[in-house]
PDB file of N, CA and C in Angstrom:
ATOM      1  N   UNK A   1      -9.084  -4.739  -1.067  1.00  0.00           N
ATOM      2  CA  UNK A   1      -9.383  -5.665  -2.124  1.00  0.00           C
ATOM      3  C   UNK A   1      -9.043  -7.094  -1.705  1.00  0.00           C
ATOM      4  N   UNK A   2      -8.570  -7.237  -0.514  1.00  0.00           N
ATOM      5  CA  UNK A   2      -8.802  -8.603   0.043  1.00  0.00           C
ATOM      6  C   UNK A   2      -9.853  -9.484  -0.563  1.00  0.00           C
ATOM      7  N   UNK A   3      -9.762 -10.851  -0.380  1.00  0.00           N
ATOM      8  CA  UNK A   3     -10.492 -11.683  -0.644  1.00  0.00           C
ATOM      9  C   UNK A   3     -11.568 -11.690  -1.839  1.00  0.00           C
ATOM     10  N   UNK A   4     -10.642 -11.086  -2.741  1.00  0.00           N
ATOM     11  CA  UNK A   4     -11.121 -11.175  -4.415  1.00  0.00           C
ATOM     12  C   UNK A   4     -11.132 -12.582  -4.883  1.00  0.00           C
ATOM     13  N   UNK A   5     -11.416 -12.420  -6.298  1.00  0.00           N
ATOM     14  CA  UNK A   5     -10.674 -13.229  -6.864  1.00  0.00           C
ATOM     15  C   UNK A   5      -9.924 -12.616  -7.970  1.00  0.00           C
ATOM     16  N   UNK A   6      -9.015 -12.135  -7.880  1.00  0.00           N
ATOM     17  CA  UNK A   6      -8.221 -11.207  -8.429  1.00  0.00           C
ATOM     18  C   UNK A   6      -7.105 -12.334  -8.995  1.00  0.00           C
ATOM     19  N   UNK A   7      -7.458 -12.945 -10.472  1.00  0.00           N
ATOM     20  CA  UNK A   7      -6.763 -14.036 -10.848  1.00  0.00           C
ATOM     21  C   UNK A   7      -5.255 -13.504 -11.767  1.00  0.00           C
ATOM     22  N   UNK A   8      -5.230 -12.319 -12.444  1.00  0.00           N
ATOM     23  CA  UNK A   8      -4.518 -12.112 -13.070  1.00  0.00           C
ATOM     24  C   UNK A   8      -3.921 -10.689 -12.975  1.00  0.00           C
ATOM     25  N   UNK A   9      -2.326 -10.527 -13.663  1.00  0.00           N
ATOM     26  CA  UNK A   9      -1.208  -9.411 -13.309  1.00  0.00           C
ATOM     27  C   UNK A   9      -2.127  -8.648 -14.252  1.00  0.00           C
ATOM     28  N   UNK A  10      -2.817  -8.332 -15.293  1.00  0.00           N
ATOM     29  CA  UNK A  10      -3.388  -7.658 -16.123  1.00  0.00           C
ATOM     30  C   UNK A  10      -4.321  -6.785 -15.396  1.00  0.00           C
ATOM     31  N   UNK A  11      -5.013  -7.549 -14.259  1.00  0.00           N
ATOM     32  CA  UNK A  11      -6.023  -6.712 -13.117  1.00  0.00           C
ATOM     33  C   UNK A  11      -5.689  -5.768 -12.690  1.00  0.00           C
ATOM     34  N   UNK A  12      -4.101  -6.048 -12.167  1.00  0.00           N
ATOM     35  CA  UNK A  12      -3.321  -5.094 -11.322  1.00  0.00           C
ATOM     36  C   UNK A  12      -2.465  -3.777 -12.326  1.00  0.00           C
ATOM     37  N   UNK A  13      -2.438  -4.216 -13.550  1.00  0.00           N
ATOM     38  CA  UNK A  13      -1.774  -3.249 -14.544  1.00  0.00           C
ATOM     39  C   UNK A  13      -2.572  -2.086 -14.659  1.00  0.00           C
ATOM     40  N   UNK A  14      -4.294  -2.518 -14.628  1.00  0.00           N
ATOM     41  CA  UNK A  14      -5.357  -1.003 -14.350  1.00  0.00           C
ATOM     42  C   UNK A  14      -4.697  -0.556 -13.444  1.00  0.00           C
ATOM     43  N   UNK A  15      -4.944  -0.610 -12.583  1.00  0.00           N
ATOM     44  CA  UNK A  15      -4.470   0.149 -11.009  1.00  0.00           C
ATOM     45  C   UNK A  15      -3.257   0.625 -11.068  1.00  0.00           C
ATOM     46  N   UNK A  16      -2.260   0.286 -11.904  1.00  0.00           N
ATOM     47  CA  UNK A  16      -0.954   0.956 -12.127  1.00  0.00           C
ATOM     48  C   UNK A  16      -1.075   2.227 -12.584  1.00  0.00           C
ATOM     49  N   UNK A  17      -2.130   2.983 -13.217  1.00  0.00           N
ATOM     50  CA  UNK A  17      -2.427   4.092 -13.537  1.00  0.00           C
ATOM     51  C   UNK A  17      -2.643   5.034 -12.552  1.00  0.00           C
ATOM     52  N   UNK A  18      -2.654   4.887 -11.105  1.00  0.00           N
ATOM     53  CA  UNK A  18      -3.385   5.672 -10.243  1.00  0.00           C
ATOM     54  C   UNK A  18      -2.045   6.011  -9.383  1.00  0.00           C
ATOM     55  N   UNK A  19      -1.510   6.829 -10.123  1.00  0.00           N
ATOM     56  CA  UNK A  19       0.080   7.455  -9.896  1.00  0.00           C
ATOM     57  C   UNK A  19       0.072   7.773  -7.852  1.00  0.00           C
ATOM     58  N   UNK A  20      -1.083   7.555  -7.540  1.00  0.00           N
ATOM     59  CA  UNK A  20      -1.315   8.436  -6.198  1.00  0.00           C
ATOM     60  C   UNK A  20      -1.860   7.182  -5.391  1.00  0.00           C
ATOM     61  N   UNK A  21      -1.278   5.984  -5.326  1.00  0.00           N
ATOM     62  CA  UNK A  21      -1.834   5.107  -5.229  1.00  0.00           C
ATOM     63  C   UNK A  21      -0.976   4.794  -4.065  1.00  0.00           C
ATOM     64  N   UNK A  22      -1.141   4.552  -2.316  1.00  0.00           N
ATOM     65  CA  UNK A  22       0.195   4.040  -2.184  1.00  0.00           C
ATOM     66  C   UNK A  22      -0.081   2.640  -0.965  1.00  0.00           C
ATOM     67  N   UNK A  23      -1.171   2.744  -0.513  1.00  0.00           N
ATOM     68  CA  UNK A  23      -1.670   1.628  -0.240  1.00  0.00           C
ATOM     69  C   UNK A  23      -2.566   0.275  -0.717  1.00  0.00           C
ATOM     70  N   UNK A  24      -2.226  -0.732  -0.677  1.00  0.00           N
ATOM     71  CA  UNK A  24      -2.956  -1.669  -1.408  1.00  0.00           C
ATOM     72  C   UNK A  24      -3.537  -2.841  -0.400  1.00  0.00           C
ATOM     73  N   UNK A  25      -4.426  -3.259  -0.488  1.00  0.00           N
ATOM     74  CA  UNK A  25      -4.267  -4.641   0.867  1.00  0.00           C
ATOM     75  C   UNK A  25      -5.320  -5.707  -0.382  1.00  0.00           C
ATOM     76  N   UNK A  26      -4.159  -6.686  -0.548  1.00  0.00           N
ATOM     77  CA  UNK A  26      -4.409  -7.920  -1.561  1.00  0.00           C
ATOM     78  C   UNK A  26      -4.640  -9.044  -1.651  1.00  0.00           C
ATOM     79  N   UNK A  27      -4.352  -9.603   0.196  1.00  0.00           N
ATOM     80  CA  UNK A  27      -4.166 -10.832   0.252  1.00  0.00           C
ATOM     81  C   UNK A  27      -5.320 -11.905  -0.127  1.00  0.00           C
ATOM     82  N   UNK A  28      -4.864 -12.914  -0.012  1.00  0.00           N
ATOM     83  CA  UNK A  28      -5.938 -14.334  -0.135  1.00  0.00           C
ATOM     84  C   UNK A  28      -7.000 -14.152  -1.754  1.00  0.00           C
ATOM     85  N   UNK A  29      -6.359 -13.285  -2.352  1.00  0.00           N
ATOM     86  CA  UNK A  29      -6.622 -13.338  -4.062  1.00  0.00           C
ATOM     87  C   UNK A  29      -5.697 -14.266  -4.474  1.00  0.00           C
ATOM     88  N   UNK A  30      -6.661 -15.060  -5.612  1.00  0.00           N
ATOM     89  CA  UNK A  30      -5.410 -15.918  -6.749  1.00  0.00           C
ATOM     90  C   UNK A  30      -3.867 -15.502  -6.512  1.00  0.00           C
ATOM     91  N   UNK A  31      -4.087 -14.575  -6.967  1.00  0.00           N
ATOM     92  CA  UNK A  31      -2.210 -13.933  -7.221  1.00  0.00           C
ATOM     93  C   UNK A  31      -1.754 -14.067  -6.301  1.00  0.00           C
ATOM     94  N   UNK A  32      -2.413 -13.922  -5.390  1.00  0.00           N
ATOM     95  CA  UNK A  32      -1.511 -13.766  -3.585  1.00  0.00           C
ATOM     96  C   UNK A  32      -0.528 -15.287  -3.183  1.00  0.00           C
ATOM     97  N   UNK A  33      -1.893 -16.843  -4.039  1.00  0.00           N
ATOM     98  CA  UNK A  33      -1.554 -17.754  -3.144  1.00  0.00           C
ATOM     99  C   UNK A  33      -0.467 -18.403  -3.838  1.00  0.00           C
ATOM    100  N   UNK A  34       0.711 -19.092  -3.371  1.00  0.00           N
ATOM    101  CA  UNK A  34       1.649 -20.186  -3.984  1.00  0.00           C
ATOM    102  C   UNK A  34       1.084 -20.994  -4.533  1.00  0.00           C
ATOM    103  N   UNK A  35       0.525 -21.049  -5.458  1.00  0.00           N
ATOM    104  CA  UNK A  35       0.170 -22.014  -6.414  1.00  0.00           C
ATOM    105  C   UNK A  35       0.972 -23.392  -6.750  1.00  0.00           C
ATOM    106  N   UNK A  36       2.071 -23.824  -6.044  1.00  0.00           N
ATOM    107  CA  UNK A  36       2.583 -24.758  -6.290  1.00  0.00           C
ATOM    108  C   UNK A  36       2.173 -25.424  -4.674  1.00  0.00           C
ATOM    109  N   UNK A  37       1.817 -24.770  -3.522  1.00  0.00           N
ATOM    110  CA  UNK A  37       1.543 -25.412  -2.818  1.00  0.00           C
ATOM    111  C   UNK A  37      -0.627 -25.939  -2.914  1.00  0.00           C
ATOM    112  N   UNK A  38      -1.072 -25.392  -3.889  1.00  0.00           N
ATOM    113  CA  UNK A  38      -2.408 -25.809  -3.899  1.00  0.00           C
ATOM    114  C   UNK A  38      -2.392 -26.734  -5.237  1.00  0.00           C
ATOM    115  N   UNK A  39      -3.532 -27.376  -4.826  1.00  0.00           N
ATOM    116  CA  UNK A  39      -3.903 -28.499  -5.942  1.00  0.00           C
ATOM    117  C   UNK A  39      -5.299 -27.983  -6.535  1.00  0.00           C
ATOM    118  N   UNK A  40      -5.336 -28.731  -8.074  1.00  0.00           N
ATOM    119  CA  UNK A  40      -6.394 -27.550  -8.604  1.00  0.00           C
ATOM    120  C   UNK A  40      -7.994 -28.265  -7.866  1.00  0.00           C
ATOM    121  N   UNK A  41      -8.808 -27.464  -7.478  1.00  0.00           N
ATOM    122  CA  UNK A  41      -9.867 -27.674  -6.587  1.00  0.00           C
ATOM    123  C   UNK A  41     -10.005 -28.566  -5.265  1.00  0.00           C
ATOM    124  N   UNK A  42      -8.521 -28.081  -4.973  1.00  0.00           N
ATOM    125  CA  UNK A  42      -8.389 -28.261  -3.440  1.00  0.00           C
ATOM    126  C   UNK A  42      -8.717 -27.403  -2.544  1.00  0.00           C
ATOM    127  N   UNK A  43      -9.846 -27.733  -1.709  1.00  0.00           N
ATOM    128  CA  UNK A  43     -10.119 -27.009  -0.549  1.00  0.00           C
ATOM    129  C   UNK A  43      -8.594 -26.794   0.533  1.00  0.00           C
ATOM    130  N   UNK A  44      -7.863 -25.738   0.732  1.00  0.00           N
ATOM    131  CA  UNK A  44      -7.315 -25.680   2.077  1.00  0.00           C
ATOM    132  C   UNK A  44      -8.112 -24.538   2.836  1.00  0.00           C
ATOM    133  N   UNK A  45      -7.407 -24.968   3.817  1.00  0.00           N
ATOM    134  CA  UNK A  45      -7.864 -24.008   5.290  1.00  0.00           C
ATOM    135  C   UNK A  45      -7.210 -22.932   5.086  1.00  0.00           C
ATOM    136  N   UNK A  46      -7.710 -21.806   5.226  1.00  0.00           N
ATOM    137  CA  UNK A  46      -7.040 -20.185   5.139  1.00  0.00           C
ATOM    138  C   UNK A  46      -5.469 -20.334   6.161  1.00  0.00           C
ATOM    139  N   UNK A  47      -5.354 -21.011   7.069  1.00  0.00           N
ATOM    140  CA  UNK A  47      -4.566 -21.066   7.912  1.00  0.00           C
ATOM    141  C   UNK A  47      -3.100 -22.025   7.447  1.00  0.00           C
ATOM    142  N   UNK A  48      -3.473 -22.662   6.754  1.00  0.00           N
ATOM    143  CA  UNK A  48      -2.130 -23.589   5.692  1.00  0.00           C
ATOM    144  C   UNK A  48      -2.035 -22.620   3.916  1.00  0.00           C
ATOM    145  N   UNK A  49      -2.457 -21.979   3.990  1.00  0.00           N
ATOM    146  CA  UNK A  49      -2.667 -21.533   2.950  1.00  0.00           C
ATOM    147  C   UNK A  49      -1.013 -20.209   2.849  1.00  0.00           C
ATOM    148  N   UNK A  50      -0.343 -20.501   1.582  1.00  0.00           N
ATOM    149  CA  UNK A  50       0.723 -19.486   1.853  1.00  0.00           C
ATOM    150  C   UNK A  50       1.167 -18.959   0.833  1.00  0.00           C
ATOM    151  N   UNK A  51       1.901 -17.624   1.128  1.00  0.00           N
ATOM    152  CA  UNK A  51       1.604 -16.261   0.105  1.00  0.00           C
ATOM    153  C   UNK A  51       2.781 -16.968  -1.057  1.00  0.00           C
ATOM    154  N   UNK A  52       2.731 -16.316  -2.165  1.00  0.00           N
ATOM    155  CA  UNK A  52       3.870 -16.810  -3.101  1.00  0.00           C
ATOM    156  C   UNK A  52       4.934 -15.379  -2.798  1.00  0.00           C
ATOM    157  N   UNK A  53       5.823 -16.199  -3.045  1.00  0.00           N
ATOM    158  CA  UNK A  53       7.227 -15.334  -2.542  1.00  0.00           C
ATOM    159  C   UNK A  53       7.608 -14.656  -3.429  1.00  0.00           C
ATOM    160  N   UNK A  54       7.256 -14.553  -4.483  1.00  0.00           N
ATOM    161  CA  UNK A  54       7.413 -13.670  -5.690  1.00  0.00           C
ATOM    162  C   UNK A  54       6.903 -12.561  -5.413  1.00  0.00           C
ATOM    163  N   UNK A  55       5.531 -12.626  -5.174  1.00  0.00           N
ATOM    164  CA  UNK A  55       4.495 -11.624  -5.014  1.00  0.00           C
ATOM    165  C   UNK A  55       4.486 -10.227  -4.263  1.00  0.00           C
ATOM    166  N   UNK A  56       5.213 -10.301  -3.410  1.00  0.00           N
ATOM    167  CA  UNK A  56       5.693  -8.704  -2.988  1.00  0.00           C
ATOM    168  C   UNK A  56       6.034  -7.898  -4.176  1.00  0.00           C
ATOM    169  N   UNK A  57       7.368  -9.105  -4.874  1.00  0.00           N
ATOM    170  CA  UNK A  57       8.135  -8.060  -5.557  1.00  0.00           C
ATOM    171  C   UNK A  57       7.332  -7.739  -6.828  1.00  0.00           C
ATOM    172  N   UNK A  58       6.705  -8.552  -6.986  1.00  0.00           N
ATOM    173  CA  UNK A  58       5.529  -8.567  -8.934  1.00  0.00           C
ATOM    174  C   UNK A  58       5.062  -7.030  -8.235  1.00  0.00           C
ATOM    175  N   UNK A  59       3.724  -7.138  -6.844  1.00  0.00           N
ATOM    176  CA  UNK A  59       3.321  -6.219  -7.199  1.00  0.00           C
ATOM    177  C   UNK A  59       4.431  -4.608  -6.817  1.00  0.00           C
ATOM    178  N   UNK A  60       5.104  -5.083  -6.533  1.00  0.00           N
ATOM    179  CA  UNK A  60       6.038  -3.268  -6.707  1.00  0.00           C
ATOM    180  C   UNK A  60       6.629  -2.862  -7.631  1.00  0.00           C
ATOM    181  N   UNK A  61       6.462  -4.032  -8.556  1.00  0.00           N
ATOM    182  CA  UNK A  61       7.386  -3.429 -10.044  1.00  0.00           C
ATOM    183  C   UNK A  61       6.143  -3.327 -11.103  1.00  0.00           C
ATOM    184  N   UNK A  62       4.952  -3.657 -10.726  1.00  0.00           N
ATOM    185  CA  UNK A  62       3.306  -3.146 -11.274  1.00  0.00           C
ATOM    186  C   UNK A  62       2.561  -1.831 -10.795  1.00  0.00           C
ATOM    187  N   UNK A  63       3.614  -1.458  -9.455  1.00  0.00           N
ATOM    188  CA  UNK A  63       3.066  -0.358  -8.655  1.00  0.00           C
ATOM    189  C   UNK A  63       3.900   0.112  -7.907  1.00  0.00           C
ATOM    190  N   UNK A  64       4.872   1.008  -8.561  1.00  0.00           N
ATOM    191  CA  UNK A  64       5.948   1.159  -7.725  1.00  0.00           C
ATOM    192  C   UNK A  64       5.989   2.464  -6.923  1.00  0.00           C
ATOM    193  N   UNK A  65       5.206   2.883  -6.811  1.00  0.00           N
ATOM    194  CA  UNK A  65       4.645   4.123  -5.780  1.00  0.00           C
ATOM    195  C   UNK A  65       4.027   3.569  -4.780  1.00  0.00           C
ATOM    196  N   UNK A  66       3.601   2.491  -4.162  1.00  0.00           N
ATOM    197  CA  UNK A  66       2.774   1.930  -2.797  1.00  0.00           C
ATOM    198  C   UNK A  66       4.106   2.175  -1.957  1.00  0.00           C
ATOM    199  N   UNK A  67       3.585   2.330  -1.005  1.00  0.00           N
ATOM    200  CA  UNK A  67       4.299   2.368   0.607  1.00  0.00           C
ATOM    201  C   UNK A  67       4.057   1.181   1.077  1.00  0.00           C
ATOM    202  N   UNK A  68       2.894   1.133   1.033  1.00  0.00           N
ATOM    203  CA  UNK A  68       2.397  -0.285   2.040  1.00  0.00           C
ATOM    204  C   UNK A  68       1.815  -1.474   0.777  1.00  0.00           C
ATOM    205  N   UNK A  69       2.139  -2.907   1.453  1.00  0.00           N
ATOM    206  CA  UNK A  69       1.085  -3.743   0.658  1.00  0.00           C
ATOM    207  C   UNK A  69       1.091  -4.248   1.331  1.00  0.00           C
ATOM    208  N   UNK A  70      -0.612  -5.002   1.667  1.00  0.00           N
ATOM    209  CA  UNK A  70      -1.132  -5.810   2.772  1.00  0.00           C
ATOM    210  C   UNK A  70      -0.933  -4.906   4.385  1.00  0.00           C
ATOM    211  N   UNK A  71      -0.259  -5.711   4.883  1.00  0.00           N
ATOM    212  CA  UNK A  71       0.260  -5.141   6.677  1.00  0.00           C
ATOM    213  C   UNK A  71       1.191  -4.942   6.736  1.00  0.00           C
ATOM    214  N   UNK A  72       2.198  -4.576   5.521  1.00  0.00           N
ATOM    215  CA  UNK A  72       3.582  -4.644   5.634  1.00  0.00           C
ATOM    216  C   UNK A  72       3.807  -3.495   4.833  1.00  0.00           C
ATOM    217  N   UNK A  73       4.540  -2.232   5.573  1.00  0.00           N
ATOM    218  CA  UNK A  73       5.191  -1.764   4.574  1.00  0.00           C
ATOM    219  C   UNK A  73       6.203  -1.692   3.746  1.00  0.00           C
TER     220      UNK A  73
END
C-alpha cells in the first residue's frame, strides 16, 4: 500500500479487523510523512522527505499483530 494517499488513522482502523494481518508496507502515504517538516502544497523531493516519528508506534497500537511494517520489523 505504498504510495497511497492514505490521509487518515480511520483508513487504518478497517484493516485493524484482519486479526491475521502481519505485514504492512505504508510508506510515502500522508500518515507516513512529518507533517511539520512539509509546507501545505509544497513540492519536496522523495529524498528530503521524512517519516514522522510517531508513526511506527500509531500504527502498532492500530495493528498490533504486524511483525513487520515497511522494511523493518
Amino acid at each position: 500500500m505504498n504510495d497511497n494517499k492514505i490521509d487518515k488513522w480511520s483508513e487504518i482502523e478497517k484493516i485493524s479487523k484482519l486479526e491475521n494481518l502481519e505485514t504492512v508496507y505504508m510508506e510515502r502515504n500522508p500518515i507516513w510523512y512529518n507533517k511539520n517538516n512539509l509546507k501545505e502544497n509544497e513540492e519536496t523531493p522523495q529524498y528530503q522527505v521524512k517519516m514522522d516519528q510517531g508513526y511506527r508506534r500509531k500504527m502498532k497500537l492500530h495493528l498490533p499483530n504486524l511483525k513487520q511494517l515497511d522494511a523493518t520489523p
